[in-house]
N, C-alpha and C. Protein backbone atom coordinates (compact mmCIF):
# COMPACT_ATOMS: atom_id res chain seq x y z
N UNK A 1 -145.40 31.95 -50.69
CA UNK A 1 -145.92 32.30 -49.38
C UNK A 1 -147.38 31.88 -49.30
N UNK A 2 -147.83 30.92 -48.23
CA UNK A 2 -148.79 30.30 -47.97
C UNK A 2 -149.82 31.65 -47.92
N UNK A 3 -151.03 31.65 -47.69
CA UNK A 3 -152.28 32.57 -47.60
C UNK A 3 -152.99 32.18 -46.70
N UNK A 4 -153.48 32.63 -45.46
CA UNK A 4 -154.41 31.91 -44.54
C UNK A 4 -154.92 32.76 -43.79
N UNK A 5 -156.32 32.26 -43.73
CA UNK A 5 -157.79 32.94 -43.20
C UNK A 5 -157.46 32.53 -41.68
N UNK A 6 -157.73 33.55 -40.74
CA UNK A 6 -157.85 33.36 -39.41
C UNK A 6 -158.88 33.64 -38.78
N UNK A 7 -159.91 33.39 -38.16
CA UNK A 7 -161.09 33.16 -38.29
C UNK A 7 -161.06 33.44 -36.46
N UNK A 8 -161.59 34.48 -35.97
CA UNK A 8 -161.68 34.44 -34.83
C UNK A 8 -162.23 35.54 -33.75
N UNK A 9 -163.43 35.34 -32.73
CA UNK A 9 -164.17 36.55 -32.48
C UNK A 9 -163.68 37.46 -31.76
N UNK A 10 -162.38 37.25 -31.25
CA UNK A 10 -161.33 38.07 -30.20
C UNK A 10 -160.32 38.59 -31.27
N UNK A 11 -160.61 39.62 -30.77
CA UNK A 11 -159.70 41.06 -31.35
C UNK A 11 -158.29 40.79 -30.83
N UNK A 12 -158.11 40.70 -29.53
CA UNK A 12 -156.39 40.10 -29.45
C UNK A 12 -155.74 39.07 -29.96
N UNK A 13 -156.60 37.64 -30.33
CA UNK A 13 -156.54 36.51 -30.45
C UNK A 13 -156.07 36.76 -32.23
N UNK A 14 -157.05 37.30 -33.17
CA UNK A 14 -156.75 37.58 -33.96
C UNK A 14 -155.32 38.41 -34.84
N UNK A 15 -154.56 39.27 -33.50
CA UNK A 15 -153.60 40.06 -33.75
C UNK A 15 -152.73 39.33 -33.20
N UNK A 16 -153.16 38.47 -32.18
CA UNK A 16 -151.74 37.68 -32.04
C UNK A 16 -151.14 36.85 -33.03
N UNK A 17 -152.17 36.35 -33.73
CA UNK A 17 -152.27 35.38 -34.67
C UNK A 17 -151.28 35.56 -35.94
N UNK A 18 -152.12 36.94 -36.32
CA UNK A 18 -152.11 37.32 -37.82
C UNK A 18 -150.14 38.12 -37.31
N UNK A 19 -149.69 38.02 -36.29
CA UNK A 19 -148.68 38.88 -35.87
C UNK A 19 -147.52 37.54 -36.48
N UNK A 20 -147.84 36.83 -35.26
CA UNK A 20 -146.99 35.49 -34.93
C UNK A 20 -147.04 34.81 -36.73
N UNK A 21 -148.08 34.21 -37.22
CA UNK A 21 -148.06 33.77 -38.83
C UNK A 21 -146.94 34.30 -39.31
N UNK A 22 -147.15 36.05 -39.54
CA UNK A 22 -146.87 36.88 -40.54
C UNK A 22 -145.58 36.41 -40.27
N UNK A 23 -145.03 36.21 -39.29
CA UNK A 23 -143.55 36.19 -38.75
C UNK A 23 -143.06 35.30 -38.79
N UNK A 24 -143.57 33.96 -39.73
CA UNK A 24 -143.37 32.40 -39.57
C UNK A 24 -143.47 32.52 -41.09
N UNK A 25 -143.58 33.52 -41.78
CA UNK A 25 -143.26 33.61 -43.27
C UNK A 25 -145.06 33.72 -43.92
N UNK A 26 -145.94 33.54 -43.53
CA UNK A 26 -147.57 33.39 -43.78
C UNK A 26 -148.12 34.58 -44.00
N UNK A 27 -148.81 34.76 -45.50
CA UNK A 27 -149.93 35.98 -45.49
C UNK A 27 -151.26 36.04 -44.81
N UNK A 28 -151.45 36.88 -43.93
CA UNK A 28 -152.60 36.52 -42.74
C UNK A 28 -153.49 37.24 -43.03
N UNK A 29 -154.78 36.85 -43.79
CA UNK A 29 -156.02 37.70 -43.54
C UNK A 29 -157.09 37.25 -42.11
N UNK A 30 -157.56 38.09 -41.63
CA UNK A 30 -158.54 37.61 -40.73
C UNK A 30 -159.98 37.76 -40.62
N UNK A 31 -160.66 37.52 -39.95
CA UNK A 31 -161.93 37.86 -39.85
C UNK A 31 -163.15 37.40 -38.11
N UNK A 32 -163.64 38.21 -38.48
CA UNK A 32 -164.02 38.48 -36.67
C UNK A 32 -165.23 37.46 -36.79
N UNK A 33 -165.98 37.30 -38.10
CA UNK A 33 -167.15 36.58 -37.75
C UNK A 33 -167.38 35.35 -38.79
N UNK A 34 -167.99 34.52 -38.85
CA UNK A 34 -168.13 33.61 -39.76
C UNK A 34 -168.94 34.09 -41.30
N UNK A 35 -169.79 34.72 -41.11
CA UNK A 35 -170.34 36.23 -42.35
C UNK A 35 -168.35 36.79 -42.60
N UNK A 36 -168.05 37.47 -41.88
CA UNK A 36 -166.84 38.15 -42.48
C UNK A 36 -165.78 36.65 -43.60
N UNK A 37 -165.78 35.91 -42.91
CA UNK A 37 -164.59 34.70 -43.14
C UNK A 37 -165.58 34.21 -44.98
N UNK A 38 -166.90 34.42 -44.78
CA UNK A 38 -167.44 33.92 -46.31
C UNK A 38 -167.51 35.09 -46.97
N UNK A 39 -167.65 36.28 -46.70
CA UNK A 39 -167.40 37.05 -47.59
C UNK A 39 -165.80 37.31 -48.27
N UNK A 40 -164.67 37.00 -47.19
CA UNK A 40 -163.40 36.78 -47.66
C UNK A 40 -162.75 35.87 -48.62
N UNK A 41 -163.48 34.98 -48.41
CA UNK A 41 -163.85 33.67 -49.03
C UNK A 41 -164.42 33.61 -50.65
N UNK A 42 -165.68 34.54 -50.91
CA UNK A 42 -165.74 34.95 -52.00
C UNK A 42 -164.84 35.91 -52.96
N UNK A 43 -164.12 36.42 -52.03
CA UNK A 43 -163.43 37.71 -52.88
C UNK A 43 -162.04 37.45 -53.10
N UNK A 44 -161.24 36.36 -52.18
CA UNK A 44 -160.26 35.91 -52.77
C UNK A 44 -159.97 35.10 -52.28
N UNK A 45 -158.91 34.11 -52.53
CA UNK A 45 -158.27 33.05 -52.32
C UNK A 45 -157.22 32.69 -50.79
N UNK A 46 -157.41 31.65 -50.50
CA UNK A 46 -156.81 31.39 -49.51
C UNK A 46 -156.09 29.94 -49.32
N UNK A 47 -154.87 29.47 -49.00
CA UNK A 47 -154.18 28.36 -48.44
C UNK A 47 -154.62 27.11 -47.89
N UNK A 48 -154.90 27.98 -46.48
CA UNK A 48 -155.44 27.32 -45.30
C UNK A 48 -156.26 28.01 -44.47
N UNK A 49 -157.45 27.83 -43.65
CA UNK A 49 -158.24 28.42 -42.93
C UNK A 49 -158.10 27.86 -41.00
N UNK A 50 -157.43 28.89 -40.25
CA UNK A 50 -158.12 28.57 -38.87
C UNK A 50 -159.19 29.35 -38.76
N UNK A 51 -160.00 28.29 -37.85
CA UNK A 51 -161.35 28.52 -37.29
C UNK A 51 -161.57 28.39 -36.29
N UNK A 52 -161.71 29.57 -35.24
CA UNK A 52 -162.42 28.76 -33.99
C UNK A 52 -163.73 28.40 -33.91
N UNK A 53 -163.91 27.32 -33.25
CA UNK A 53 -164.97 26.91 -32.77
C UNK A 53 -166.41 27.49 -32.46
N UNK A 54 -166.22 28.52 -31.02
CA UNK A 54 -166.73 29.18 -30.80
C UNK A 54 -166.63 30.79 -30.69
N UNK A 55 -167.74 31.23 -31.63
CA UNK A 55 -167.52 32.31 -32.56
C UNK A 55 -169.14 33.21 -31.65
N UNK A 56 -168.96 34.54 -31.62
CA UNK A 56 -169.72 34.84 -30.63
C UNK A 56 -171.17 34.28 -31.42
N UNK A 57 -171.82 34.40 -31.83
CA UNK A 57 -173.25 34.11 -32.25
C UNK A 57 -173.52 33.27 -33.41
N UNK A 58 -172.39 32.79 -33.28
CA UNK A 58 -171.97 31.79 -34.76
C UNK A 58 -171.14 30.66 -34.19
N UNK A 59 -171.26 29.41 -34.87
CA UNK A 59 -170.52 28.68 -34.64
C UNK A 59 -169.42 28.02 -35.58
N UNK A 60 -168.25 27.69 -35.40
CA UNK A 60 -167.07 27.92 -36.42
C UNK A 60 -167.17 26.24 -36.81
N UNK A 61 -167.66 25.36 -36.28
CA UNK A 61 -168.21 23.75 -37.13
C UNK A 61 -169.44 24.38 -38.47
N UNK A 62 -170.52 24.88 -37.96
CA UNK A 62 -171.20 25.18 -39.36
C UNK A 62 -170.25 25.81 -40.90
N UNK A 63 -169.15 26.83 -40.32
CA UNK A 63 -168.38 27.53 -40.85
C UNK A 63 -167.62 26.39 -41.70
N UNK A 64 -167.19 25.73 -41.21
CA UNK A 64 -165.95 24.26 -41.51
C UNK A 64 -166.61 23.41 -42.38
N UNK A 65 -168.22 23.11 -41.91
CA UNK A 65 -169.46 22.80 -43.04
C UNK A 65 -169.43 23.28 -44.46
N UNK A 66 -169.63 24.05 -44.16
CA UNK A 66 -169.65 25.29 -45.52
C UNK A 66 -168.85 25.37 -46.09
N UNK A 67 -167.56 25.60 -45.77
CA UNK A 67 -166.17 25.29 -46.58
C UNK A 67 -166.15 23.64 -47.13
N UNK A 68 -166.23 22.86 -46.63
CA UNK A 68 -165.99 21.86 -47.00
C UNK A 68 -167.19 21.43 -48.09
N UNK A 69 -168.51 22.28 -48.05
CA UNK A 69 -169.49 22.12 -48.84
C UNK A 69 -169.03 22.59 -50.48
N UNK A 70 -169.13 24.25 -50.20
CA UNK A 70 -168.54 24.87 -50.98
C UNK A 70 -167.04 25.05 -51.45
N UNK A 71 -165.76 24.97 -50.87
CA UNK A 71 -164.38 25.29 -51.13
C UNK A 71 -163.94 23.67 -50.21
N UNK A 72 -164.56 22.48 -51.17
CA UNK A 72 -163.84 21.51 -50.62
C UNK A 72 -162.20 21.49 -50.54
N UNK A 73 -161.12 21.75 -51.28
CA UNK A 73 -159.99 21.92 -51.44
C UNK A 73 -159.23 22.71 -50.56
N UNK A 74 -159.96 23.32 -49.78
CA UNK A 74 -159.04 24.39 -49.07
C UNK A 74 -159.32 23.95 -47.22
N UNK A 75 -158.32 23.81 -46.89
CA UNK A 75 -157.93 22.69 -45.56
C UNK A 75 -158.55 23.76 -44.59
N UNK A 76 -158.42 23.24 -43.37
CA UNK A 76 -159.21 24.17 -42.39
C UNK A 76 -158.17 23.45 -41.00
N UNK A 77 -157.77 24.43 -40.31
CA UNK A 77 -157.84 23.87 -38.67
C UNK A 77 -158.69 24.45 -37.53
N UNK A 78 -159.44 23.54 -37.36
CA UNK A 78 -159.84 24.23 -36.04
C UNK A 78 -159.50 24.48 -34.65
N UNK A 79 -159.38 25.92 -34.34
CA UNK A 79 -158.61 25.91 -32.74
C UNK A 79 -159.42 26.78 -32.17
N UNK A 80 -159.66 25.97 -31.01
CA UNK A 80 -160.58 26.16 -29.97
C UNK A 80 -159.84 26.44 -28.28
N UNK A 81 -160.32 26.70 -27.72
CA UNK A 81 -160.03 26.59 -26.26
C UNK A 81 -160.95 25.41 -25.50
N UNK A 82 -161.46 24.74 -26.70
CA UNK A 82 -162.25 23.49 -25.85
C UNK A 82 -161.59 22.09 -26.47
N UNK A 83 -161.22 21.15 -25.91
CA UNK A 83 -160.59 19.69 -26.38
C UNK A 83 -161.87 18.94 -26.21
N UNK A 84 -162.92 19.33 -26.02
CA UNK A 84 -164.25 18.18 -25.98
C UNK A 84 -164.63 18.04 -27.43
N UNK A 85 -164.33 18.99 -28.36
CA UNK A 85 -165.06 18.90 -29.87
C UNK A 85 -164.04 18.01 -30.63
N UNK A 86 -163.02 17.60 -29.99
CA UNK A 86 -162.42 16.81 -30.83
C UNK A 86 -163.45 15.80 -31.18
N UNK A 87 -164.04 15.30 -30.40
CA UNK A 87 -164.69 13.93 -30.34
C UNK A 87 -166.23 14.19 -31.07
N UNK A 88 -166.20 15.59 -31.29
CA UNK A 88 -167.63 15.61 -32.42
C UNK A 88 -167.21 15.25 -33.24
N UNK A 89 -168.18 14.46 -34.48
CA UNK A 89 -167.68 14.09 -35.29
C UNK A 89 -167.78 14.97 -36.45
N UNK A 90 -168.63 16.51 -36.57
CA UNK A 90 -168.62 17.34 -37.52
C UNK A 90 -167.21 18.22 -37.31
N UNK A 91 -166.60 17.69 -36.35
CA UNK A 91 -165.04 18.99 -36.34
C UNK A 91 -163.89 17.46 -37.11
N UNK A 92 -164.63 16.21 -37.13
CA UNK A 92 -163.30 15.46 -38.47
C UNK A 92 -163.43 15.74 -39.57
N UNK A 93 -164.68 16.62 -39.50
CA UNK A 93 -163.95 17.57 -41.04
C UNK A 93 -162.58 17.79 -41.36
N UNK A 94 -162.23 18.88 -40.48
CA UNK A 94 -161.24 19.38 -40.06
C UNK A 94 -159.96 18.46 -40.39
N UNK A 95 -159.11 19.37 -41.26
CA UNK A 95 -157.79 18.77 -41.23
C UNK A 95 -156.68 18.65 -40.30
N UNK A 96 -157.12 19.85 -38.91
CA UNK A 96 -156.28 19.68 -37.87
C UNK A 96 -157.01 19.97 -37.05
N UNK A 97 -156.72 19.93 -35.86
CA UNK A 97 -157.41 20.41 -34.51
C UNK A 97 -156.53 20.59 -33.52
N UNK A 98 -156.71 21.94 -33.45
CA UNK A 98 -155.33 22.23 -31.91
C UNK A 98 -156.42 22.79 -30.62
N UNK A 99 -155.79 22.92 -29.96
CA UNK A 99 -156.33 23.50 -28.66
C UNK A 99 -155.60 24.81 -28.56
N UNK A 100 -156.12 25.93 -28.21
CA UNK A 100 -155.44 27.04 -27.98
C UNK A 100 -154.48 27.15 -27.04
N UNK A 101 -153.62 27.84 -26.72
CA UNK A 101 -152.03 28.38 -25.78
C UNK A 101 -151.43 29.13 -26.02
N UNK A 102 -150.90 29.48 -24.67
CA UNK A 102 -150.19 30.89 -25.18
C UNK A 102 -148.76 31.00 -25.91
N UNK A 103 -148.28 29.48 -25.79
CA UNK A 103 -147.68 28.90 -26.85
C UNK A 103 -148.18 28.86 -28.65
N UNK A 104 -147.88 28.78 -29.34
CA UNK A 104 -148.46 28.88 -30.80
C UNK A 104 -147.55 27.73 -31.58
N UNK A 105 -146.77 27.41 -30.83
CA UNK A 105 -145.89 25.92 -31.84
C UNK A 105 -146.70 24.97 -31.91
N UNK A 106 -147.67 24.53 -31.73
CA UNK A 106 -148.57 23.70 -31.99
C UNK A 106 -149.45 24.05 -33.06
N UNK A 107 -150.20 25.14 -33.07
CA UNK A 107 -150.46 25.78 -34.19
C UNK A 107 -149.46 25.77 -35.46
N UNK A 108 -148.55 25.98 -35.11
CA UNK A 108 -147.78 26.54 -36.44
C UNK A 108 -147.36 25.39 -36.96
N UNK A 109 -146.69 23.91 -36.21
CA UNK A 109 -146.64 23.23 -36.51
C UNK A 109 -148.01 22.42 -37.57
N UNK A 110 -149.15 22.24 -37.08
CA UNK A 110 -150.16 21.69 -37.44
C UNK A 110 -150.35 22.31 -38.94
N UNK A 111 -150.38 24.04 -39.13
CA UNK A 111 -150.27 24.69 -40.36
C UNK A 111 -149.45 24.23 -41.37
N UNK A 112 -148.15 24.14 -40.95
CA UNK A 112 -147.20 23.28 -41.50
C UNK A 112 -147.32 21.84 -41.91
N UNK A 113 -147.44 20.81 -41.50
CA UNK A 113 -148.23 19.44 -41.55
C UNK A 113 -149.36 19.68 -42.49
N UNK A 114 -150.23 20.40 -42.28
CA UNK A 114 -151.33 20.87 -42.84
C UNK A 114 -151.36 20.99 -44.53
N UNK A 115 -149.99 22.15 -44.81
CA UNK A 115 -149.69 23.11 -46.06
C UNK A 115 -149.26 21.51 -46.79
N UNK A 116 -147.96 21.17 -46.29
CA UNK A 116 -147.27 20.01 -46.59
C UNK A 116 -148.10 18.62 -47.70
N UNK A 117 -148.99 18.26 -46.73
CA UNK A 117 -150.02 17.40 -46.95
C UNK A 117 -150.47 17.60 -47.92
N UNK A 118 -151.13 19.08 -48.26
CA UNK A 118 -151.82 19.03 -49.47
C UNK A 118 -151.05 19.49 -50.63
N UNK A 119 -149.84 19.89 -49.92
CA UNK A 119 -148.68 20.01 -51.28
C UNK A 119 -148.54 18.70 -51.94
N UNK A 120 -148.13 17.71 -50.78
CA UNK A 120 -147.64 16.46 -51.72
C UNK A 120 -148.61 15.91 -52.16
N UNK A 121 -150.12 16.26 -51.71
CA UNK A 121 -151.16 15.55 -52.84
C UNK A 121 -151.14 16.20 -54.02
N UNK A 122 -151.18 17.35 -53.95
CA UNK A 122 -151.41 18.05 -55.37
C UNK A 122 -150.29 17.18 -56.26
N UNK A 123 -148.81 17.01 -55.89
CA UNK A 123 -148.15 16.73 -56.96
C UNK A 123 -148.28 14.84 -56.66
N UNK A 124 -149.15 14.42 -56.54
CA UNK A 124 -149.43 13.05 -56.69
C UNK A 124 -150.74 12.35 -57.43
């Protein structure tokens, strides 16, 4: 069972999340702020990380920074409610990028693609 950080400043957004995952077979930790998501980060291990973007007083690209600084190995998607950051070039960090909906198969798919990917690298 995959492990994944959900990273997000909405309290519903987060429970929808960590609801819908859990139910797609995924252990869901979350976190409300980009401070919460690195302190989670230090204390245990994780899969895959979504991130949104915009995080109330924080921004979830510095966040994606930092991971990729510190915990290069551990994939990140970022999902936003904005499709303009695709085209920054600090969110091709990012191993995926969805746009938010009240749909989540796009998400889950991308997680999937995501997990996959770095499965078949590991055994290559």
């Amino acid at each position: 069972m995959a492990k994944l950080l959900v990273v997000d400043d909405e309290a519903n957004i987060r429970l929808l999340y960590a609801q819908e995952l859990s139910d797609e077979g995924y252990s869901v930790v979350t976190a409300a702020s980009a401070l919460e998501a690195v302190e989670k980060l230090e204390s245990d291990s994780f899969d895959l990380a979504v991130i949104d973007i915009k995080l109330k007083n924080e921004s979830g690209i510095e966040l994606l920074q930092r991971i990729v600084k510190e915990r290069h190995t551990l994939p990140v998607i970022l999902c936003t409610a904005f499709s303009c950051y695709k085209d920054d070039f600090s969110a091709w960090l990012a191993d995926g990028y969805v746009v938010k909906s009240s749909d989540l198969q796009e998400l889950k798919d991308e997680i999937s693609r995501v997990l996959a990917k770095r499965q078949k690298a590991a055994f290559t």
